[in-house]
N, C-alpha and C. Protein backbone atom coordinates (compact mmCIF):
# COMPACT_ATOMS: atom_id res chain seq x y z
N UNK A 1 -64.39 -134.92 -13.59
CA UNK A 1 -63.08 -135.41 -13.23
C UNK A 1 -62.60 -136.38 -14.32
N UNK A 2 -61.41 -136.22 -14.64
CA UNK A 2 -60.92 -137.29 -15.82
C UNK A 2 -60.75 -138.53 -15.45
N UNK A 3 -60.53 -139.54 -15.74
CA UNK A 3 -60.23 -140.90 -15.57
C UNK A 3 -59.10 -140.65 -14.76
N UNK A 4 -58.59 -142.06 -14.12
CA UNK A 4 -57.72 -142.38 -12.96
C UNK A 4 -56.17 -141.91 -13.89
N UNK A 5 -56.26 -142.88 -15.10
CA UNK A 5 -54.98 -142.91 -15.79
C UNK A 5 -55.02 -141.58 -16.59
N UNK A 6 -55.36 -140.50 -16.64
CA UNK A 6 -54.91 -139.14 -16.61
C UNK A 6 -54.02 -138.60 -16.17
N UNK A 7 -53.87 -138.65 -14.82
CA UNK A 7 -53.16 -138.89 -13.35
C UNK A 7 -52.24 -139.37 -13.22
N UNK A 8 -51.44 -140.05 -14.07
CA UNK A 8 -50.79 -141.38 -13.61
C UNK A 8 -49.05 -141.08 -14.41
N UNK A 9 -48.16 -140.60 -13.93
CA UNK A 9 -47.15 -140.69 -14.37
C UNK A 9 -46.19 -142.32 -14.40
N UNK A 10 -45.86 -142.81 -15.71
CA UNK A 10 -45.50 -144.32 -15.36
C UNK A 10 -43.94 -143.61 -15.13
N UNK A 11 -43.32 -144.48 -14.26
CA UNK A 11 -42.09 -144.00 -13.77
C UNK A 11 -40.96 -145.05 -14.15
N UNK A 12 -39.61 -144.96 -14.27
CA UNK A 12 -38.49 -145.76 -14.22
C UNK A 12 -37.71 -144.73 -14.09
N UNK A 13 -37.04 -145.26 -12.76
CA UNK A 13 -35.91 -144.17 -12.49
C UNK A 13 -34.46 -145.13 -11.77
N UNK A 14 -34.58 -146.38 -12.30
CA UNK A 14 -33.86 -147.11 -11.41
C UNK A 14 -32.13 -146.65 -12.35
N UNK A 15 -31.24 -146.55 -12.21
CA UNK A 15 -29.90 -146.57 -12.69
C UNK A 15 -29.46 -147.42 -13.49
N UNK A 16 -30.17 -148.34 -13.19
CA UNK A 16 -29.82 -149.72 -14.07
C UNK A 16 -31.29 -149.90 -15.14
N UNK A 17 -31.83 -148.79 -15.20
CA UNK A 17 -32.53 -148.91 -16.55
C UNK A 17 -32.29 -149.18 -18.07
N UNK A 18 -32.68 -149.70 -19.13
CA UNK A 18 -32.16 -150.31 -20.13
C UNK A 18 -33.06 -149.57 -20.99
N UNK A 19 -32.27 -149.46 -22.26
CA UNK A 19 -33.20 -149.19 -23.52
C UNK A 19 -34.30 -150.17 -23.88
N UNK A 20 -34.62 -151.51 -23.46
CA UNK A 20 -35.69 -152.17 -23.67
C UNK A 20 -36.35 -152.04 -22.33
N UNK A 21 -36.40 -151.69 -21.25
CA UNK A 21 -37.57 -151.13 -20.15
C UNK A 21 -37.89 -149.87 -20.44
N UNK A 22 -37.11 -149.25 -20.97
CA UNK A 22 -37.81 -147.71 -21.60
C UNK A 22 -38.64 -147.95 -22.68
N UNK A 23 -38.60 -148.48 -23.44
CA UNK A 23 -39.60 -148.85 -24.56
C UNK A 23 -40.82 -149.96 -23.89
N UNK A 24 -40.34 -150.67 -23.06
CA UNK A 24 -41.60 -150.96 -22.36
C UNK A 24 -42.65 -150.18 -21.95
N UNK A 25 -41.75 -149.25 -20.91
CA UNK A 25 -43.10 -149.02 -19.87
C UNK A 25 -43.35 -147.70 -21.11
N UNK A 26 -42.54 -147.19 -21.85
CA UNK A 26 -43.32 -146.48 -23.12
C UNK A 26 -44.52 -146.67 -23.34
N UNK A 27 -44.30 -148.33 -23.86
CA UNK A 27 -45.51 -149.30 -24.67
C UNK A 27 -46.83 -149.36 -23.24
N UNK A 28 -46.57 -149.09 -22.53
CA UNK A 28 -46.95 -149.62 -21.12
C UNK A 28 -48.22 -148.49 -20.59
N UNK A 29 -47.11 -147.36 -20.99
CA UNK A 29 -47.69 -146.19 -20.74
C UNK A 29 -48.88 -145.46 -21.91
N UNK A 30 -48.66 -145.71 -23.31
CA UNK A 30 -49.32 -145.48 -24.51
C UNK A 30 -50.50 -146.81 -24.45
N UNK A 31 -50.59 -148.09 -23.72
CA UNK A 31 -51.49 -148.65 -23.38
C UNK A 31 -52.46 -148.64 -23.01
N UNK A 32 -52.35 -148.25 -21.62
CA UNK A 32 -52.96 -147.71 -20.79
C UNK A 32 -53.59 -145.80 -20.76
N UNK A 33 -52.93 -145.21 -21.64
CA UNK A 33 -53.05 -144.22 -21.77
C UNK A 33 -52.99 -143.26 -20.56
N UNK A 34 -51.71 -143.32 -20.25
CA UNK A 34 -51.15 -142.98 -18.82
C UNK A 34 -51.39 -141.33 -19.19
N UNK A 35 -50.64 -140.60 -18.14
CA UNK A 35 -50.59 -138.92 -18.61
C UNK A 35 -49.28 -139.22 -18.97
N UNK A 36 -48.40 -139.11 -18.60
CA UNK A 36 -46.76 -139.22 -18.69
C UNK A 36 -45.69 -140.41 -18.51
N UNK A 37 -44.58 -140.18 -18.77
CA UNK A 37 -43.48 -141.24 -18.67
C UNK A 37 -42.43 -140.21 -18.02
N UNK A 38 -42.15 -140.73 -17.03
CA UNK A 38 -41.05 -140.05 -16.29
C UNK A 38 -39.63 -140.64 -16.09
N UNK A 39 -38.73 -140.24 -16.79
CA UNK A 39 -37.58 -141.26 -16.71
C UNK A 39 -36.48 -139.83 -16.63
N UNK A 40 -35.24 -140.65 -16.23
CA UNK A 40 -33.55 -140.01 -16.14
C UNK A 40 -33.54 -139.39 -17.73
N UNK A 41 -32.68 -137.89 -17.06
CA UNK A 41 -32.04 -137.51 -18.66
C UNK A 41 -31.29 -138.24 -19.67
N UNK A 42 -30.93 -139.26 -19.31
CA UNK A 42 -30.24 -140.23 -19.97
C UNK A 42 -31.08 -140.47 -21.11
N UNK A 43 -32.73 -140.99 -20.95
CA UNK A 43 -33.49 -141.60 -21.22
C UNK A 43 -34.27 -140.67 -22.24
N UNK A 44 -34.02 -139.62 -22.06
CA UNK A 44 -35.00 -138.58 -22.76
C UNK A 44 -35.48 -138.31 -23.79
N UNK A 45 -34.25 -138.38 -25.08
CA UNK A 45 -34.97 -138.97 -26.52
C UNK A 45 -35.34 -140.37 -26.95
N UNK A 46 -34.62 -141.08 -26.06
CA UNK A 46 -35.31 -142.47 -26.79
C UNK A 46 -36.70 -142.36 -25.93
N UNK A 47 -37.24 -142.19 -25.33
CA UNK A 47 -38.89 -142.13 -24.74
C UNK A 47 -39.60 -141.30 -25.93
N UNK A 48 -38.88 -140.45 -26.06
CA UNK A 48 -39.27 -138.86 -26.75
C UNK A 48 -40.37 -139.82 -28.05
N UNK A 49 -39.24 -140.56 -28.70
CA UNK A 49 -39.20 -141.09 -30.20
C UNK A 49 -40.20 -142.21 -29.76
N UNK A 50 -40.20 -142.86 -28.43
CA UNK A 50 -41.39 -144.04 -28.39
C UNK A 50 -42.52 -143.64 -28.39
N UNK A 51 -42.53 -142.33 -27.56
CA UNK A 51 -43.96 -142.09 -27.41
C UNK A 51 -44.68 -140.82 -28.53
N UNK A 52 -44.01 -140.83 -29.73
CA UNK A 52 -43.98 -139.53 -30.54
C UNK A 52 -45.68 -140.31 -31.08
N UNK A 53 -46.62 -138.82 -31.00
CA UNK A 53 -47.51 -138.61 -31.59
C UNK A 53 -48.48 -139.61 -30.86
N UNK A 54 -47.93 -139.83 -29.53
CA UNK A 54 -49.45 -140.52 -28.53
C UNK A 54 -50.28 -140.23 -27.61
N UNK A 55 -49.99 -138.84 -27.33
CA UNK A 55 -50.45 -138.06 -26.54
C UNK A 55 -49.88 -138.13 -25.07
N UNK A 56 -49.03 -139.05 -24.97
CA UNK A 56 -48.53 -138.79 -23.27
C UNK A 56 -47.42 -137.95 -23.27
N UNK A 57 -47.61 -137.71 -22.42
CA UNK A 57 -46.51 -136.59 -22.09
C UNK A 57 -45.07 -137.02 -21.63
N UNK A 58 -43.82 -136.39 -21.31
CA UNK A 58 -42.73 -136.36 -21.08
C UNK A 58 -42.17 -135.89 -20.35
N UNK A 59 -41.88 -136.42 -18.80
CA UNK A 59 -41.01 -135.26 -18.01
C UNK A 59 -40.19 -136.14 -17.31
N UNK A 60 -38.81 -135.43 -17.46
CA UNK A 60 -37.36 -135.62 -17.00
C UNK A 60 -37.17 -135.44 -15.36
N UNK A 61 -36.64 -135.99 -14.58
CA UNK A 61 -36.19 -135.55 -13.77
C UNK A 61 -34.79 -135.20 -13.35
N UNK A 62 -34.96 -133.76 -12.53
CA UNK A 62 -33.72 -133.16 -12.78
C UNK A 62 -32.98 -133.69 -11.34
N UNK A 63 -31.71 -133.55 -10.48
CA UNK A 63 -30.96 -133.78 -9.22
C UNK A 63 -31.42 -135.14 -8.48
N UNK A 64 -32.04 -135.92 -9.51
CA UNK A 64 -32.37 -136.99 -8.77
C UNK A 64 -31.10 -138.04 -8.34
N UNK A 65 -31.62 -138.75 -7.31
CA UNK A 65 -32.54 -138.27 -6.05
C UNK A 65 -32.22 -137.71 -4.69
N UNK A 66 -30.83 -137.01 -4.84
CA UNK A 66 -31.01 -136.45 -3.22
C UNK A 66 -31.21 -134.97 -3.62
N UNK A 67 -31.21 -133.97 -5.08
CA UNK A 67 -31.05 -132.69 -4.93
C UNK A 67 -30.52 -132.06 -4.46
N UNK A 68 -28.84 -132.33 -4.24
CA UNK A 68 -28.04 -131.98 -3.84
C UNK A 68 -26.43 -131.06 -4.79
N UNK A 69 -27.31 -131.25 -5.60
CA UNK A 69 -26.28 -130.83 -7.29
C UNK A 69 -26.33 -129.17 -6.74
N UNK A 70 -25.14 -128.84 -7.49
CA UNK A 70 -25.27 -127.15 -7.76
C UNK A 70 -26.35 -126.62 -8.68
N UNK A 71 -26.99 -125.48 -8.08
CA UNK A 71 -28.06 -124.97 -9.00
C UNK A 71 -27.83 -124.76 -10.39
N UNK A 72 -26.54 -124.52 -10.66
CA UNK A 72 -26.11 -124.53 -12.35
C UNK A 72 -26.06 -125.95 -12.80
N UNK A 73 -25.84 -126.79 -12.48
CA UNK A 73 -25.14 -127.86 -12.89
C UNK A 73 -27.19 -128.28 -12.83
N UNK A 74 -28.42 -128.35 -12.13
CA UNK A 74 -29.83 -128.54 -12.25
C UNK A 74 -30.33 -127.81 -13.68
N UNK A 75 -29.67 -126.33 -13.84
CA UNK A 75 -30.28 -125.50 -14.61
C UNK A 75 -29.50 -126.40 -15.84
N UNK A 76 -28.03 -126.47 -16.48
CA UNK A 76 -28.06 -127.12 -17.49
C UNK A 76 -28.63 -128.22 -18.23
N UNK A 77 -29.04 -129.41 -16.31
CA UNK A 77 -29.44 -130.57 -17.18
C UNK A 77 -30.75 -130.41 -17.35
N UNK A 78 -31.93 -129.26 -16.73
CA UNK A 78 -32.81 -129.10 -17.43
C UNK A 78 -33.12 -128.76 -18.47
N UNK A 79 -32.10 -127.43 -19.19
CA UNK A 79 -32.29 -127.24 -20.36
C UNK A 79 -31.79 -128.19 -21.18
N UNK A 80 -31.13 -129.15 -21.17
CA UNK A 80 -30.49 -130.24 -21.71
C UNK A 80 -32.09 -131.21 -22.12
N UNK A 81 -32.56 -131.44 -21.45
CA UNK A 81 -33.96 -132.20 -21.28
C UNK A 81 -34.96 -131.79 -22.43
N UNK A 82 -34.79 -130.03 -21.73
CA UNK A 82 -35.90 -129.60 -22.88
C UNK A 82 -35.61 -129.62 -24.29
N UNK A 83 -34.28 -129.70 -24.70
CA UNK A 83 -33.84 -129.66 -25.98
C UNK A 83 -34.12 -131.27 -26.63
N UNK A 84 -33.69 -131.80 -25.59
CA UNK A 84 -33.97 -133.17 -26.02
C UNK A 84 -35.41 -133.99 -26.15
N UNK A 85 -36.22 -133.19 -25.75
CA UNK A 85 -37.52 -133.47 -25.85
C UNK A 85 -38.95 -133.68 -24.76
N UNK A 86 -38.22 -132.96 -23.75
CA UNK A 86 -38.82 -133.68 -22.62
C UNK A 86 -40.36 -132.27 -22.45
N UNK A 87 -40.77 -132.59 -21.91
CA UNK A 87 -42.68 -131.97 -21.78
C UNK A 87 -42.74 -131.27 -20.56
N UNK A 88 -42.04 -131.97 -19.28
CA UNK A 88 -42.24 -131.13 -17.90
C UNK A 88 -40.50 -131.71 -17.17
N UNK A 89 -40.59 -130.92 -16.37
CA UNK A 89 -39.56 -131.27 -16.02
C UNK A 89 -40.02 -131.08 -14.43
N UNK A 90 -39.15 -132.41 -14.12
CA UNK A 90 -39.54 -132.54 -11.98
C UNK A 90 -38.15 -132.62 -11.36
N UNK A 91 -37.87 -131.59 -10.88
CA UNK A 91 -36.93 -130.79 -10.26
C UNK A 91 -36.71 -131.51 -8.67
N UNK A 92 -35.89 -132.38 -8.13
CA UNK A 92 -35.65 -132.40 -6.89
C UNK A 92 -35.45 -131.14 -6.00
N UNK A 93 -35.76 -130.77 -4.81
CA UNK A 93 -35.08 -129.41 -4.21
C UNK A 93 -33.98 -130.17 -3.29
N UNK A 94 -33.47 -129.11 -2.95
CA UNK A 94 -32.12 -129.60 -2.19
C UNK A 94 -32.80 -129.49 -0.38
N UNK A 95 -33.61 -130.73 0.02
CA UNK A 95 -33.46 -130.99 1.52
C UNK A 95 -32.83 -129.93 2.41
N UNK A 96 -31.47 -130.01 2.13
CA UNK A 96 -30.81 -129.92 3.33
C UNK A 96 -30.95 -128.14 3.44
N UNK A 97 -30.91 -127.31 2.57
CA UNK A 97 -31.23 -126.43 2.70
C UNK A 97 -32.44 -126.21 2.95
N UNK A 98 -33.81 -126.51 2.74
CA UNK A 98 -35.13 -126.27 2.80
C UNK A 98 -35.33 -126.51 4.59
N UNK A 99 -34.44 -127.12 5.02
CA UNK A 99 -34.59 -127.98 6.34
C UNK A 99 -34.23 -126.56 7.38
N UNK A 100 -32.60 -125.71 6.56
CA UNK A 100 -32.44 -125.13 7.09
C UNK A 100 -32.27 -123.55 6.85
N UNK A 101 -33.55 -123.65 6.00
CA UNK A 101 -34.30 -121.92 6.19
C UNK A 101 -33.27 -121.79 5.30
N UNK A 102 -32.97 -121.96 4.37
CA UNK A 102 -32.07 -121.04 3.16
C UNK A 102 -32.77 -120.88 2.07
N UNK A 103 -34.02 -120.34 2.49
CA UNK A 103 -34.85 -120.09 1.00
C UNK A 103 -34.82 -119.22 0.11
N UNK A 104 -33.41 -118.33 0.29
CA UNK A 104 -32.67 -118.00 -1.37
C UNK A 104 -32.12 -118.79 -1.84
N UNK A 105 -31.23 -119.96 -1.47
CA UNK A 105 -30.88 -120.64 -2.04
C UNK A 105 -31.67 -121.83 -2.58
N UNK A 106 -33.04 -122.16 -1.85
CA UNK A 106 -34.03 -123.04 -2.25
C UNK A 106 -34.24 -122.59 -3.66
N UNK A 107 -34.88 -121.33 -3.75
CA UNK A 107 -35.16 -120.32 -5.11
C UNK A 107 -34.68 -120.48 -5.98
């Protein structure tokens, strides 16, 4: 089994995140030698460029946080992510459908 911080995605997802808490928990995360940094598309190349060549990984999150976006409008800002540099991408699903059995539209 790998160490704890393998495991460990460091997160900032608050709205009011700043270009100097992204380079923190960057620094934070390349410290500790986290697995990943998970931040808003906003955030995506400047993490990209903090954490270039440290081995943690990168994943965006997409419809955060209620997953309520149109499935096109999820699919652009993921590929938006991946262009910009991001490693995995964590997809909100849309609740309200999952709740109510619309699992083509979950899909």
């Amino acid at each position: 089994m790998a160490p704890l911080e393998k495991y460990i995605d460091h997160t900032l997802l608050k709205p009011t995140a700043s270009p100097t808490a992204i380079k923190k928990l960057c620094a934070q995360a390349m410290e500790h030698q986290f697995y990943a940094v998970c931040v808003n598309g906003c955030h995506v190349q400047q993490a990209k460029a903090e954490l270039r060549n440290s081995g943690v990984q990168l994943a965006a999150v997409i419809g955060f946080p209620l997953g309520a976006n149109h499935t096109k409008t999820k699919i652009y800002e993921a590929e938006q992510c991946i262009q910009d540099g991001a490693d995995e991408i964590d997809m909100v699903i849309n609740v309200g459908w999952l709740k109510s059995n619309m699992d083509d539209q979950v899909r």
